[in-house]
C-alpha atoms as a PDB file:
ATOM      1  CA  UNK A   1      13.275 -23.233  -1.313  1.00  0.00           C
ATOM      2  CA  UNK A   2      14.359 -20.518   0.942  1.00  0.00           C
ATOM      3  CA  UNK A   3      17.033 -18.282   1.149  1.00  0.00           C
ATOM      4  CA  UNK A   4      18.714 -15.819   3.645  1.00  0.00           C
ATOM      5  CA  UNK A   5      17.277 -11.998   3.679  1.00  0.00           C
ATOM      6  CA  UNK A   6      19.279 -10.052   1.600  1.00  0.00           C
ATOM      7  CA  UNK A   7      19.599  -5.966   1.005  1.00  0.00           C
ATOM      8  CA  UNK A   8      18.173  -5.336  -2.635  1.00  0.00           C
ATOM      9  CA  UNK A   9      17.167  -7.727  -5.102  1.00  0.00           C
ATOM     10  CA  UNK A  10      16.775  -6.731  -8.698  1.00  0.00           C
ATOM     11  CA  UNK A  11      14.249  -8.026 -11.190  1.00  0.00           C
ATOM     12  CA  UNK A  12      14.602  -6.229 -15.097  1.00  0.00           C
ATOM     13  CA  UNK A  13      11.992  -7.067 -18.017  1.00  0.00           C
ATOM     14  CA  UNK A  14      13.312  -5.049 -20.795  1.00  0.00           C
ATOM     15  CA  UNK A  15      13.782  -1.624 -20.009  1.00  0.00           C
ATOM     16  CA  UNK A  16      11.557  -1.818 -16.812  1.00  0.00           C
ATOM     17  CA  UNK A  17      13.488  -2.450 -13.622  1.00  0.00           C
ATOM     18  CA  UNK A  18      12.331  -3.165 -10.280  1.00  0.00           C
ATOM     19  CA  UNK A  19      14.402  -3.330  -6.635  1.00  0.00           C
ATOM     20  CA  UNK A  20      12.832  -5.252  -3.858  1.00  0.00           C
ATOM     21  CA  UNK A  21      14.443  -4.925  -0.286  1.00  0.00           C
ATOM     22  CA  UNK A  22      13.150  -7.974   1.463  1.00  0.00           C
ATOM     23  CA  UNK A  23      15.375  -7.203   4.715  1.00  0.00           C
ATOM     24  CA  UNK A  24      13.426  -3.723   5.093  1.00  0.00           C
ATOM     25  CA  UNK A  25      10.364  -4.719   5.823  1.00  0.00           C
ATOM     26  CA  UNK A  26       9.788  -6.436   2.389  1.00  0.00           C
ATOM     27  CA  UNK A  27       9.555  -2.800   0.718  1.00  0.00           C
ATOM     28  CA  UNK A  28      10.036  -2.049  -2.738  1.00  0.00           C
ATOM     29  CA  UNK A  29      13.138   0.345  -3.356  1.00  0.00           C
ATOM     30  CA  UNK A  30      12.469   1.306  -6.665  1.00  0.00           C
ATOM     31  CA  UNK A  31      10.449   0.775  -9.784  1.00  0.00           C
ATOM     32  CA  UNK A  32      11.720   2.853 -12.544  1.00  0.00           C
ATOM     33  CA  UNK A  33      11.310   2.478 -16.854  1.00  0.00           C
ATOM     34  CA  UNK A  34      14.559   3.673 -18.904  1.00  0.00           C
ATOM     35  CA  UNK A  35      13.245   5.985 -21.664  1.00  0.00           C
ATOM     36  CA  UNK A  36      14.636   6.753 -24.940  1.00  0.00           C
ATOM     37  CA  UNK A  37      16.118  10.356 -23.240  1.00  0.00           C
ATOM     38  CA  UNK A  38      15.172   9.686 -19.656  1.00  0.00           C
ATOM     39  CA  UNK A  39      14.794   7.194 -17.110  1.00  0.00           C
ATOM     40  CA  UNK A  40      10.607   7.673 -15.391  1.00  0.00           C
ATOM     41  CA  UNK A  41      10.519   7.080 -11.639  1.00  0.00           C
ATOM     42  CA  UNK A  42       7.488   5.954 -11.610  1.00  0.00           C
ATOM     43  CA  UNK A  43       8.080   5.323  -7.466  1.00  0.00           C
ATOM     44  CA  UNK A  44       9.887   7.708  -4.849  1.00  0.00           C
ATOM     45  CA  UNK A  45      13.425   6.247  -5.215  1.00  0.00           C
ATOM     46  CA  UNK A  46      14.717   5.036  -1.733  1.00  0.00           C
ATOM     47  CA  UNK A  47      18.537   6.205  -0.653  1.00  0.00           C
ATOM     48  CA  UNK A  48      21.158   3.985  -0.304  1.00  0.00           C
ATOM     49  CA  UNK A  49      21.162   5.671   3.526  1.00  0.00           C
ATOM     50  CA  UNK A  50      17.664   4.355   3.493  1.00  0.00           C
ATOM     51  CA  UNK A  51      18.422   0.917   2.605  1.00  0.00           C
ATOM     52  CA  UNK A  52      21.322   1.167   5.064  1.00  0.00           C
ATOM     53  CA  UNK A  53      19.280   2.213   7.804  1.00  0.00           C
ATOM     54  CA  UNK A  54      16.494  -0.288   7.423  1.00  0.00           C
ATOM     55  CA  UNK A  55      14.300   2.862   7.116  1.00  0.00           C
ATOM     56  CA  UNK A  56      10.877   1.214   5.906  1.00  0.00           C
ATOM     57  CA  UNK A  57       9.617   4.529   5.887  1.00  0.00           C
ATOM     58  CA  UNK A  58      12.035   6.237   3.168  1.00  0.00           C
ATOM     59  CA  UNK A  59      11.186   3.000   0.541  1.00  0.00           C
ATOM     60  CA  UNK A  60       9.439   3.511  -2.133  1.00  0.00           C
ATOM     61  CA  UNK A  61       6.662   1.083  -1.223  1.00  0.00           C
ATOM     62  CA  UNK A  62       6.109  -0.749   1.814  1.00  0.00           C
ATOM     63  CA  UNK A  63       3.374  -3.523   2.289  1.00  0.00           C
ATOM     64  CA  UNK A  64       0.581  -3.311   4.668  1.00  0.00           C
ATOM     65  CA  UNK A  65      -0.049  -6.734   6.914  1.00  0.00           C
ATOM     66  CA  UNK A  66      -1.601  -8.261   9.068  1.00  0.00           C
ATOM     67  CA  UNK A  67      -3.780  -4.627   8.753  1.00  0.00           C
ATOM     68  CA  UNK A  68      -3.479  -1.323   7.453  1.00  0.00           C
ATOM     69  CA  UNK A  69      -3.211   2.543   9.847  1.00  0.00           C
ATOM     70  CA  UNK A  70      -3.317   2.823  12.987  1.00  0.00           C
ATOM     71  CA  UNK A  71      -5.584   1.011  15.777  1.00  0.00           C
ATOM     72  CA  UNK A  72      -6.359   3.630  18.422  1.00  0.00           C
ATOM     73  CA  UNK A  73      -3.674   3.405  21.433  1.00  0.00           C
ATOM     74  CA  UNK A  74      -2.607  -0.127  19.937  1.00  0.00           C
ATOM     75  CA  UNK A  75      -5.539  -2.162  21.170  1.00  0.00           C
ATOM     76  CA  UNK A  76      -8.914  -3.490  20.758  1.00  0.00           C
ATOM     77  CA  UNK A  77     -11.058  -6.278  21.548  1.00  0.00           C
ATOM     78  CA  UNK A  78     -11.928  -9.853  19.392  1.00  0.00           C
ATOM     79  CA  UNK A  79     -14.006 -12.656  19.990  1.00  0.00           C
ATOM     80  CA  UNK A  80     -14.010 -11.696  24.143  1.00  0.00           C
ATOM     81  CA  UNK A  81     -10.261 -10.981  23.785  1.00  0.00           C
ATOM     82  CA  UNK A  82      -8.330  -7.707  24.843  1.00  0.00           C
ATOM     83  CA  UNK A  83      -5.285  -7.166  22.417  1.00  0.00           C
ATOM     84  CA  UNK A  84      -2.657  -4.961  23.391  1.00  0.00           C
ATOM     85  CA  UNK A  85      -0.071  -3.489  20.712  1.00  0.00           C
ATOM     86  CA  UNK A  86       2.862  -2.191  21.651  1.00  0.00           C
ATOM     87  CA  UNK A  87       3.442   1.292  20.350  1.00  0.00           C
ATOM     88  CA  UNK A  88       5.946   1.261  16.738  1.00  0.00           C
ATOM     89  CA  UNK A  89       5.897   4.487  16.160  1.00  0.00           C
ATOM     90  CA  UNK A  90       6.486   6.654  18.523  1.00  0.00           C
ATOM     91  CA  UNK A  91       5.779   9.332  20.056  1.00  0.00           C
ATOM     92  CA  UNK A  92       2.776   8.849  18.017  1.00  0.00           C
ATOM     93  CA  UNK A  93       0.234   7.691  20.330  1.00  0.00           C
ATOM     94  CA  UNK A  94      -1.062   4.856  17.930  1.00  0.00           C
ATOM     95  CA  UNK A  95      -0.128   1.477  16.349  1.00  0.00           C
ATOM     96  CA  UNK A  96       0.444   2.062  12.776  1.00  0.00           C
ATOM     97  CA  UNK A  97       0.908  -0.490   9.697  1.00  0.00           C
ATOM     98  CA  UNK A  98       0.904  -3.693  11.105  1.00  0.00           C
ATOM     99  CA  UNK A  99       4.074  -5.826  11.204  1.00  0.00           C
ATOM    100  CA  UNK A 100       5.344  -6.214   7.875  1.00  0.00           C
ATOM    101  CA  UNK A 101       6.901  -3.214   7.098  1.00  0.00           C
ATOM    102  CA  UNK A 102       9.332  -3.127  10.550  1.00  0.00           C
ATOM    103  CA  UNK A 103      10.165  -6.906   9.909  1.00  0.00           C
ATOM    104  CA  UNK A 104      12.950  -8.856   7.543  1.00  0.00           C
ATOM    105  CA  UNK A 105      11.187 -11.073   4.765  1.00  0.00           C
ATOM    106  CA  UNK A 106      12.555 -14.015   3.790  1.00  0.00           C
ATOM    107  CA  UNK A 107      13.149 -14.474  -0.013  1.00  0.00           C
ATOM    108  CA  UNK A 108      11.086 -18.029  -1.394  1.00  0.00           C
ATOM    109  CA  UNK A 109      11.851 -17.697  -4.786  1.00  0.00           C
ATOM    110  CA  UNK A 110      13.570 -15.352  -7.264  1.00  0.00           C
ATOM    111  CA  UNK A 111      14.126 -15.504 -11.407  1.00  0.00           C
ATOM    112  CA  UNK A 112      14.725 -12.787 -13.836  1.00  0.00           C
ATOM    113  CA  UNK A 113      11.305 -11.014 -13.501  1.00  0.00           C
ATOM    114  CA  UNK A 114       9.374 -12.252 -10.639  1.00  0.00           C
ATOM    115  CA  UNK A 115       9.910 -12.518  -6.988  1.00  0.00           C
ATOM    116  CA  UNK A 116       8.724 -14.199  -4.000  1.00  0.00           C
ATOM    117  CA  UNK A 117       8.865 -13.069  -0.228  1.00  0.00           C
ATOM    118  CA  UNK A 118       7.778 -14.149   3.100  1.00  0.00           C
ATOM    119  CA  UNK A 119       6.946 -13.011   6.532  1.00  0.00           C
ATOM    120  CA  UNK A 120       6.022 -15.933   9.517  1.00  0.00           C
ATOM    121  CA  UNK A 121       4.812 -14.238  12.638  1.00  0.00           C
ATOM    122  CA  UNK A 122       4.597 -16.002  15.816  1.00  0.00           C
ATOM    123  CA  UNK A 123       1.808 -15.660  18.167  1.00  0.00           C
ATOM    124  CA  UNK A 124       2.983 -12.379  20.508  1.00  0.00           C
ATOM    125  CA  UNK A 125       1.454  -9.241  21.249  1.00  0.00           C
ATOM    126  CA  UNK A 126      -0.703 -10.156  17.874  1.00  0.00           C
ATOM    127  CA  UNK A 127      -1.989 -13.328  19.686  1.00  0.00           C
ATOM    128  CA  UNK A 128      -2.476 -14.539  15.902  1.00  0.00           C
ATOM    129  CA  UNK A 129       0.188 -16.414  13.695  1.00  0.00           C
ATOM    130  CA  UNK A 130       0.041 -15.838  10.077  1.00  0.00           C
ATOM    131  CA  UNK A 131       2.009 -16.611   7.237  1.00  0.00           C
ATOM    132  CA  UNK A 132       2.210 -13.201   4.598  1.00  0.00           C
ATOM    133  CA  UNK A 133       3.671 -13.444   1.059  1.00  0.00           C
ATOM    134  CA  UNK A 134       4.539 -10.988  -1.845  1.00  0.00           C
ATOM    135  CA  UNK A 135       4.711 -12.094  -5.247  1.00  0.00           C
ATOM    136  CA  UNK A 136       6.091  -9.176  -7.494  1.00  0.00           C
ATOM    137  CA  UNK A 137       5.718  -9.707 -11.092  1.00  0.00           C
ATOM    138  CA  UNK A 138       7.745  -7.306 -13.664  1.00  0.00           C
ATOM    139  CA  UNK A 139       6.173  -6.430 -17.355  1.00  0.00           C
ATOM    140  CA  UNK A 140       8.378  -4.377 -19.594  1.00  0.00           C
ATOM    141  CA  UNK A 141       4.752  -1.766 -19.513  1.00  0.00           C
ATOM    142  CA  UNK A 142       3.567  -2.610 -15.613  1.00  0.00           C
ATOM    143  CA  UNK A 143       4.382  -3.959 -11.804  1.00  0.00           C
ATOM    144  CA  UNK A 144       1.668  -7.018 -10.796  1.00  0.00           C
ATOM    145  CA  UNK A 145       2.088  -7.292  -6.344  1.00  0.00           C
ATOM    146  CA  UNK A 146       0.016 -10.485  -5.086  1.00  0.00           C
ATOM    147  CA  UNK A 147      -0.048 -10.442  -1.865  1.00  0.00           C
ATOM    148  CA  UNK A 148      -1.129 -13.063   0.654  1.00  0.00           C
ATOM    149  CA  UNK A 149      -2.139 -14.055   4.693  1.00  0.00           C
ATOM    150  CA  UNK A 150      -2.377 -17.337   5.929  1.00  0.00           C
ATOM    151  CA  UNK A 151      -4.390 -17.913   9.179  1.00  0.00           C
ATOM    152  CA  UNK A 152      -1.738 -19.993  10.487  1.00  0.00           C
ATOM    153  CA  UNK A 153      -3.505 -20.429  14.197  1.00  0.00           C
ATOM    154  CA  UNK A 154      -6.385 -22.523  15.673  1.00  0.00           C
ATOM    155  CA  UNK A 155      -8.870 -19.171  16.097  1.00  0.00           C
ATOM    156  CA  UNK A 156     -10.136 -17.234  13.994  1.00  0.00           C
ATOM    157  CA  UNK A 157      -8.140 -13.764  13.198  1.00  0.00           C
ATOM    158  CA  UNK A 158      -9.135 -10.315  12.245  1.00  0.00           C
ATOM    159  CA  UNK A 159      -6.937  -9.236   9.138  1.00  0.00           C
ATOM    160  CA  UNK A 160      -6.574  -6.282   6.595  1.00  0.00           C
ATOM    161  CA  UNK A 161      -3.884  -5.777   4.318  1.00  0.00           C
ATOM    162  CA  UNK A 162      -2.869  -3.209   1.343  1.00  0.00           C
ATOM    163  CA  UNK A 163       0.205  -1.348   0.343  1.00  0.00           C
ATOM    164  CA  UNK A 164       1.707   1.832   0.970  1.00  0.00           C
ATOM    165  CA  UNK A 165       3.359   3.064  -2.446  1.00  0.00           C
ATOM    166  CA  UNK A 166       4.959   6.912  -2.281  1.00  0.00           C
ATOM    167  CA  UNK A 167       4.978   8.621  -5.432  1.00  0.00           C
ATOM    168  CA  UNK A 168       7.210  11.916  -6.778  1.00  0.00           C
ATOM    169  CA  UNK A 169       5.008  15.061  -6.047  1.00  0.00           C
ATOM    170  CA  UNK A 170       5.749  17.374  -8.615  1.00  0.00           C
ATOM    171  CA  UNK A 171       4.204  20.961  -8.948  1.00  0.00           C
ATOM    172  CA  UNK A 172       1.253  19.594 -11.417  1.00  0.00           C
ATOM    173  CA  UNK A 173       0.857  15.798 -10.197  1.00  0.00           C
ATOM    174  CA  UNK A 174      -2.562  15.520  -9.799  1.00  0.00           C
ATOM    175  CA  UNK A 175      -5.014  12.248  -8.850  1.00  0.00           C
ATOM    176  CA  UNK A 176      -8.018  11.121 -10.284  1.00  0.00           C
ATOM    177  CA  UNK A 177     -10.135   7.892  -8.362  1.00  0.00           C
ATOM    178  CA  UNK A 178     -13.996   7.537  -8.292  1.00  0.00           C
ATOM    179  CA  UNK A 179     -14.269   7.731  -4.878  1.00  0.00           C
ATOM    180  CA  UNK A 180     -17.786   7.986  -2.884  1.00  0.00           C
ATOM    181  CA  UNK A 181     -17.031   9.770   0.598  1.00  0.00           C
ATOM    182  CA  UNK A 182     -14.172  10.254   3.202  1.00  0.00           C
ATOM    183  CA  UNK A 183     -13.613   9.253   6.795  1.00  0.00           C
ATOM    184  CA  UNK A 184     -13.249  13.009   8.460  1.00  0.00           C
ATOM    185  CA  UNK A 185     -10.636  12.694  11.205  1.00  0.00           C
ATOM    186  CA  UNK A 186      -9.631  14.317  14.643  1.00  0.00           C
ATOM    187  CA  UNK A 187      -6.463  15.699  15.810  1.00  0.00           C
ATOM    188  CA  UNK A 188      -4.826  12.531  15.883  1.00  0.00           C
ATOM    189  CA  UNK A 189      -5.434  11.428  12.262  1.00  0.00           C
ATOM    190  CA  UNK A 190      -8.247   9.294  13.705  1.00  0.00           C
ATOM    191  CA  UNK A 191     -11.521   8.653  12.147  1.00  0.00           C
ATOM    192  CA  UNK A 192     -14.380  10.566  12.851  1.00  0.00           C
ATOM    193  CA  UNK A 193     -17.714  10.090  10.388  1.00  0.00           C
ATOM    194  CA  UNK A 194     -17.978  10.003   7.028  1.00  0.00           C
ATOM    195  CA  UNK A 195     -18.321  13.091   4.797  1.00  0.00           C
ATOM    196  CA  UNK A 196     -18.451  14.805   1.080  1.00  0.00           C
ATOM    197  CA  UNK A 197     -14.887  14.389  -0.001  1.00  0.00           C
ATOM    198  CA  UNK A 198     -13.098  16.741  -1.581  1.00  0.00           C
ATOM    199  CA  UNK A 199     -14.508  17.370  -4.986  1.00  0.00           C
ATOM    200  CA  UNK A 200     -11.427  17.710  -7.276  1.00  0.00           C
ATOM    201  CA  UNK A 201     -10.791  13.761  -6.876  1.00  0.00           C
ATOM    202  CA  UNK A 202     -14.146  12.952  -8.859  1.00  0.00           C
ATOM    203  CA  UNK A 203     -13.693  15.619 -11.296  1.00  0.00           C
ATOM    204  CA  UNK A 204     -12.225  14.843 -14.868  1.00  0.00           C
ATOM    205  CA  UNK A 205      -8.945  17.173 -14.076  1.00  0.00           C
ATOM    206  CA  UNK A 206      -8.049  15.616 -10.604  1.00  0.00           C
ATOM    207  CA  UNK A 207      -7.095  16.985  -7.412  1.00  0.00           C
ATOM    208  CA  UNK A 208      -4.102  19.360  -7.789  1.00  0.00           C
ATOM    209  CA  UNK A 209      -1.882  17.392  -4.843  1.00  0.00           C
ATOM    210  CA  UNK A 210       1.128  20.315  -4.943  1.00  0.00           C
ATOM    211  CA  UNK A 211      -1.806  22.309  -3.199  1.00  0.00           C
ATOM    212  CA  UNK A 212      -3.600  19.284  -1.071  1.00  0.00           C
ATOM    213  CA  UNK A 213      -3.167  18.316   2.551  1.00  0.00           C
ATOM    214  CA  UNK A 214      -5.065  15.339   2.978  1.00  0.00           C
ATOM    215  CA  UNK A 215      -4.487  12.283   5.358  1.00  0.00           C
ATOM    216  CA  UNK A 216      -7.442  10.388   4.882  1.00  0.00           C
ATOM    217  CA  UNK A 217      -9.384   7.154   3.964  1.00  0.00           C
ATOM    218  CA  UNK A 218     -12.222   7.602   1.342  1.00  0.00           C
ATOM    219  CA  UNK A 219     -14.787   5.016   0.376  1.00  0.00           C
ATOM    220  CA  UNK A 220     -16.117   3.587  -3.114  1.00  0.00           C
ATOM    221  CA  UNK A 221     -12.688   4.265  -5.260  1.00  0.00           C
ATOM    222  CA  UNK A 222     -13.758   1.177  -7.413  1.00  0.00           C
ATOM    223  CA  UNK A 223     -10.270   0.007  -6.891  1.00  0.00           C
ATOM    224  CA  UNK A 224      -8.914   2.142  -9.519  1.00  0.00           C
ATOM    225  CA  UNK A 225      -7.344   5.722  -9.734  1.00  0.00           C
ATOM    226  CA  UNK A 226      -5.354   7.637 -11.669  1.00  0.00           C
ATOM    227  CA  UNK A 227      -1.657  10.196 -11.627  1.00  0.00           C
ATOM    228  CA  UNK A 228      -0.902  12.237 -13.888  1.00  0.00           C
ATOM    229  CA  UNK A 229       2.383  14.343 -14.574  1.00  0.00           C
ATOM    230  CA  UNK A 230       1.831  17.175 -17.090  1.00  0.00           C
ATOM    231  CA  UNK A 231       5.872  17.955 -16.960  1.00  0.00           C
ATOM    232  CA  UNK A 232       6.744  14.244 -17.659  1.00  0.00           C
ATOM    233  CA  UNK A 233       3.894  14.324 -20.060  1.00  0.00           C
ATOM    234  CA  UNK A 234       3.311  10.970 -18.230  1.00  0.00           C
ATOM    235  CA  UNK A 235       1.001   8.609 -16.004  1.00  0.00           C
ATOM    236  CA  UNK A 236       0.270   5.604 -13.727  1.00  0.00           C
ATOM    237  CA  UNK A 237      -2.692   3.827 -13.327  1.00  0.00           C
ATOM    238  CA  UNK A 238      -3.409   2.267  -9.931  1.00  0.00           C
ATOM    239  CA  UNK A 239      -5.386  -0.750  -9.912  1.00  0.00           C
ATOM    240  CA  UNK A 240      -6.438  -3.507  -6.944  1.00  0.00           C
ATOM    241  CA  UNK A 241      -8.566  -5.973  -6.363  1.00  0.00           C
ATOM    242  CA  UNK A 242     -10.756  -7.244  -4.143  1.00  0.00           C
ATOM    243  CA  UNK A 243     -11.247  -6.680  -1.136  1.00  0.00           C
ATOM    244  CA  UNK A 244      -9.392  -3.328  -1.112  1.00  0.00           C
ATOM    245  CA  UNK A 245     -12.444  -1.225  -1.261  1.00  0.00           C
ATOM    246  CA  UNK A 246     -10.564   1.845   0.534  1.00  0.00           C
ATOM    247  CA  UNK A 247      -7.954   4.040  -0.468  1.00  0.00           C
ATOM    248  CA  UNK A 248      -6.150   6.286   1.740  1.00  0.00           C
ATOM    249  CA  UNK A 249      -4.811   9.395   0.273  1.00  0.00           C
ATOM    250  CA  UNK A 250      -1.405  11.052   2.316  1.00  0.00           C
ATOM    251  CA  UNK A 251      -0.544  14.583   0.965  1.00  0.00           C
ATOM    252  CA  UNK A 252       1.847  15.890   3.473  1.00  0.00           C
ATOM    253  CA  UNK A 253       2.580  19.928   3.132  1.00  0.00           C
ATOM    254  CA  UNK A 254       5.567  21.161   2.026  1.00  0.00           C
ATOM    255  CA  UNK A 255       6.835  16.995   1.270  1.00  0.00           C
ATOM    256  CA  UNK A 256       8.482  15.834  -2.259  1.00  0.00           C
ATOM    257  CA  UNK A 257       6.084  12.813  -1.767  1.00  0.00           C
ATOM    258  CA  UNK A 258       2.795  11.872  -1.793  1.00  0.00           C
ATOM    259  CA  UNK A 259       0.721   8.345  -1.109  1.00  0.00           C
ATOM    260  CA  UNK A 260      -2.168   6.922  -2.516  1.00  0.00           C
ATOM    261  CA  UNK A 261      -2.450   3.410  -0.643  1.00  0.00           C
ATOM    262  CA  UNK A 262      -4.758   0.846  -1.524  1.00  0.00           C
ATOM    263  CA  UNK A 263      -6.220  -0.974   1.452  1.00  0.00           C
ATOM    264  CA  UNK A 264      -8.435  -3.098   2.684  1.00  0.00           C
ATOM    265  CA  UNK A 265     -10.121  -1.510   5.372  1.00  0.00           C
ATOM    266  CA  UNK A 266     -10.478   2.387   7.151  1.00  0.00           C
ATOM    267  CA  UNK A 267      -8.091   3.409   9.591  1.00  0.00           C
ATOM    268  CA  UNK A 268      -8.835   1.793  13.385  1.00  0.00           C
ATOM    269  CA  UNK A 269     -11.549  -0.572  11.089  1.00  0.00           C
ATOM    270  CA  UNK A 270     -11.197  -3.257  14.220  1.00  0.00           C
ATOM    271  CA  UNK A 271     -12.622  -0.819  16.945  1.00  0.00           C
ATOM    272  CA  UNK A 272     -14.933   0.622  14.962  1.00  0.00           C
ATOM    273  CA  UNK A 273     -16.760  -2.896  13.800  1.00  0.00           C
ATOM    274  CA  UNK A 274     -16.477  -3.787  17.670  1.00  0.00           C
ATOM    275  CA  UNK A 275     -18.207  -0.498  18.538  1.00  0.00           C
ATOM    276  CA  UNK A 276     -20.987  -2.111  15.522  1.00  0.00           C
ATOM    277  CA  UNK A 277     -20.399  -0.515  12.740  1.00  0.00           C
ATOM    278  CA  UNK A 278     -20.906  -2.345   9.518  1.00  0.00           C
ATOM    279  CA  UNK A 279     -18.901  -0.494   6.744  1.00  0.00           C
ATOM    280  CA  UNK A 280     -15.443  -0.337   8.035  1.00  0.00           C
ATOM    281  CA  UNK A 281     -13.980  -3.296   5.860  1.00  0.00           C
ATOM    282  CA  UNK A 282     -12.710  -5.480   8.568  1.00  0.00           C
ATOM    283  CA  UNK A 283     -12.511  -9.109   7.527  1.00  0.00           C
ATOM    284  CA  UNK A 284     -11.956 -12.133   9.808  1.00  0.00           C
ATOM    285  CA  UNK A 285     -10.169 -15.011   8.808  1.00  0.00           C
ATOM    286  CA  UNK A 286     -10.715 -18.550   9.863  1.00  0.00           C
ATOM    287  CA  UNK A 287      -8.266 -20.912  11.239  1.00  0.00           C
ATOM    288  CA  UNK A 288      -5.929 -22.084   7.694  1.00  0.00           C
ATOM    289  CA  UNK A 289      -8.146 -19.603   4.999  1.00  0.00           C
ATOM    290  CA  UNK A 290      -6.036 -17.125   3.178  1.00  0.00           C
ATOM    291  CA  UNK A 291      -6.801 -13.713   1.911  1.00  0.00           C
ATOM    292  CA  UNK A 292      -5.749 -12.742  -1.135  1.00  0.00           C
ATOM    293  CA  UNK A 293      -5.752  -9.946  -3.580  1.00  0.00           C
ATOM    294  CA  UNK A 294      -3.271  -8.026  -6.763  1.00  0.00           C
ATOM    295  CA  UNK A 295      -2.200  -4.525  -6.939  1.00  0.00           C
ATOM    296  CA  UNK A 296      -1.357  -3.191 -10.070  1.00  0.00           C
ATOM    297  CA  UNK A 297       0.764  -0.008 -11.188  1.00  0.00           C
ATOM    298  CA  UNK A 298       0.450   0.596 -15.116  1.00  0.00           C
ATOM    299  CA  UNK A 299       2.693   3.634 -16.290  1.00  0.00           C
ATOM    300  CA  UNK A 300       2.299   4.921 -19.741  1.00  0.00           C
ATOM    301  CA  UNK A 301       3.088   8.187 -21.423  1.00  0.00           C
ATOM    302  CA  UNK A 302       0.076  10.933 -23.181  1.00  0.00           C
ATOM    303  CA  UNK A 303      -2.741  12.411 -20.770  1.00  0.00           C
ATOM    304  CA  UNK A 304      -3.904   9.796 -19.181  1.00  0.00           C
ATOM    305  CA  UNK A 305      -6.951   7.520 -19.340  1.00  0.00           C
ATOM    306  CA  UNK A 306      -9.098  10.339 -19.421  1.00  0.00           C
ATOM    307  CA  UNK A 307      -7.821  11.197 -22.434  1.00  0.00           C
ATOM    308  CA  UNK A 308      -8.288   7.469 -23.752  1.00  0.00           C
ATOM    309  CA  UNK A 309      -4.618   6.652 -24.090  1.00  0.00           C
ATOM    310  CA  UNK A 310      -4.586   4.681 -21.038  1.00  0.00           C
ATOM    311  CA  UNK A 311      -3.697   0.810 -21.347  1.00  0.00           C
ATOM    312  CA  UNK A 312      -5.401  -0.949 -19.148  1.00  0.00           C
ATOM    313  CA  UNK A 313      -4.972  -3.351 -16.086  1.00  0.00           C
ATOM    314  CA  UNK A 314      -3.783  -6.999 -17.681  1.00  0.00           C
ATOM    315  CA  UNK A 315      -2.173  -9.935 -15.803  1.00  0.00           C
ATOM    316  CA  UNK A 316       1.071 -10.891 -17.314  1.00  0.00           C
ATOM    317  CA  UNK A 317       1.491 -13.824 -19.255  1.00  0.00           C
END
């Protein structure tokens, strides 16, 4: 079945609770765990102006689809076609995100604990229709997002997808992820070549993010990282699947936010592979095949998993 868009739907699973806002951009609003003397935020709370405004941007988590970052000046070229973006996000000078996150979903199904949204897009712009879906799945310890594209054309499409989660910065958040190296960028946030990424990500304390300004894609995260909040004496595990082998890392200065976004390819992956480059993650997907993956967020309270107190990553029953 399928019902109307709606503002905020709620899904609880004991003292874990979970707002989804299908009509802004199929964003999560809030994902939050009530504590014996404190409800965790284990998300950046949206507003209720937020909501109101349709502000994809303020939610707590938006998804990624039909790809992920921006695609220099909004255009490329597939299979001996030119495809022309317009601009969303002006003035900046790029496409950025895809379509899901300025577009209403559509909710499929909805119980206590799990829900199902939608996005159709007609051929446009994008000269490729495709079908996305969310699944969100609440534990009482952890958040399970499946997340889905349907080639629903008669060509073959390029594709990427991921999600964009912003977490509370606090003055000792710090992040932890096995990562490999990081695309260096240019003025305009765009990639440049691959270099030695900062070192405090692979080290066993983490990358201090109060004191980080990073906008970047790195390589080789083995689809798992870690945050840590010493004054909550809490922290979240980030897990994903296949085939998000990237993870983009958004530390804006002087922000109450940060992002660690897992994702399927590097930013502007679909110019890049035309240009011949092998290793930007860009995946192609034939006319009906689907592309699927699972993002996982597992809170918990102690040090983290480098201290061994971290649960991890299991599918709920």
């Amino acid at each position: 079945m399928t019902a109307a868009t709606t503002d905020i739907v709620t899904l609880r699973n004991g003292r874990a609770g979970l707002h989804v806002a299908p009509a802004v951009g199929g964003s999560i609003a809030r994902y939050w765990i009530e504590g014996d003397r404190r409800t965790f935020e284990w998300l950046r709370p949206a507003s209720r102006q937020a909501i109101a405004a349709r502000e994809a941007g303020e939610m707590a988590c938006y998804p990624l689809v039909p790809f992920s970052n921006r695609i220099r000046q909004g255009r490329f070229d597939f299979a001996g076609r030119r495809v022309e973006l317009p601009l969303n996000q002006l003035p900046e000078p790029h496409v950025t995100h895809g379509h899901g996150w300025q577009n209403p979903w559509s909710v499929a199904d909805a119980g206590a604990d799990h829900l199902t949204i939608e996005y159709d897009h007609a051929a446009d712009a994008w000269p490729f229709p495709y079908r996305a879906t969310q699944r969100f799945k609440l534990a009482p310890d952890a958040l399970f997002v499946d997340m889905e594209v349907v080639n629903r054309g008669a060509v073959r499409m390029p594709v990427g997808l991921g999600l964009h989660p912003y977490f509370i910065r606090t003055p000792l958040s710090r992040l932890t992820a096995a990562i490999e190296r990081m695309w260096r960028t240019d003025d305009e946030i765009m990639p440049i070549d691959l270099v030695e990424p900062p070192s405090g990500l692979r080290q066993s304390e983490g990358l201090a993010l109060d004191g980080s300004a990073l906008d970047n894609c790195f390589t080789g995260w083995r689809r798992r990282a870690e945050i840590v909040w010493p004054e909550w004496n809490a922290h979240l595990t980030l897990t994903a699947d296949e085939p998000l082998s990237f993870l983009v890392v958004y530390t804006p200065p002087g922000q109450d936010h940060f992002c660690v976004e897992p994702v399927s390819h590097c930013t502007d992956a679909f110019n890049l592979a035309n240009a011949g480059r092998n290793d930007t993650g860009m995946l192609v997907l034939d006319p009906g095949a689907r592309l699927q993956t699972r993002i996982a967020f597992t809170p918990g309270f102690g040090g983290g998993a480098n201290d061994g107190r971290s649960r991890r990553n299991r599918s709920p029953s």
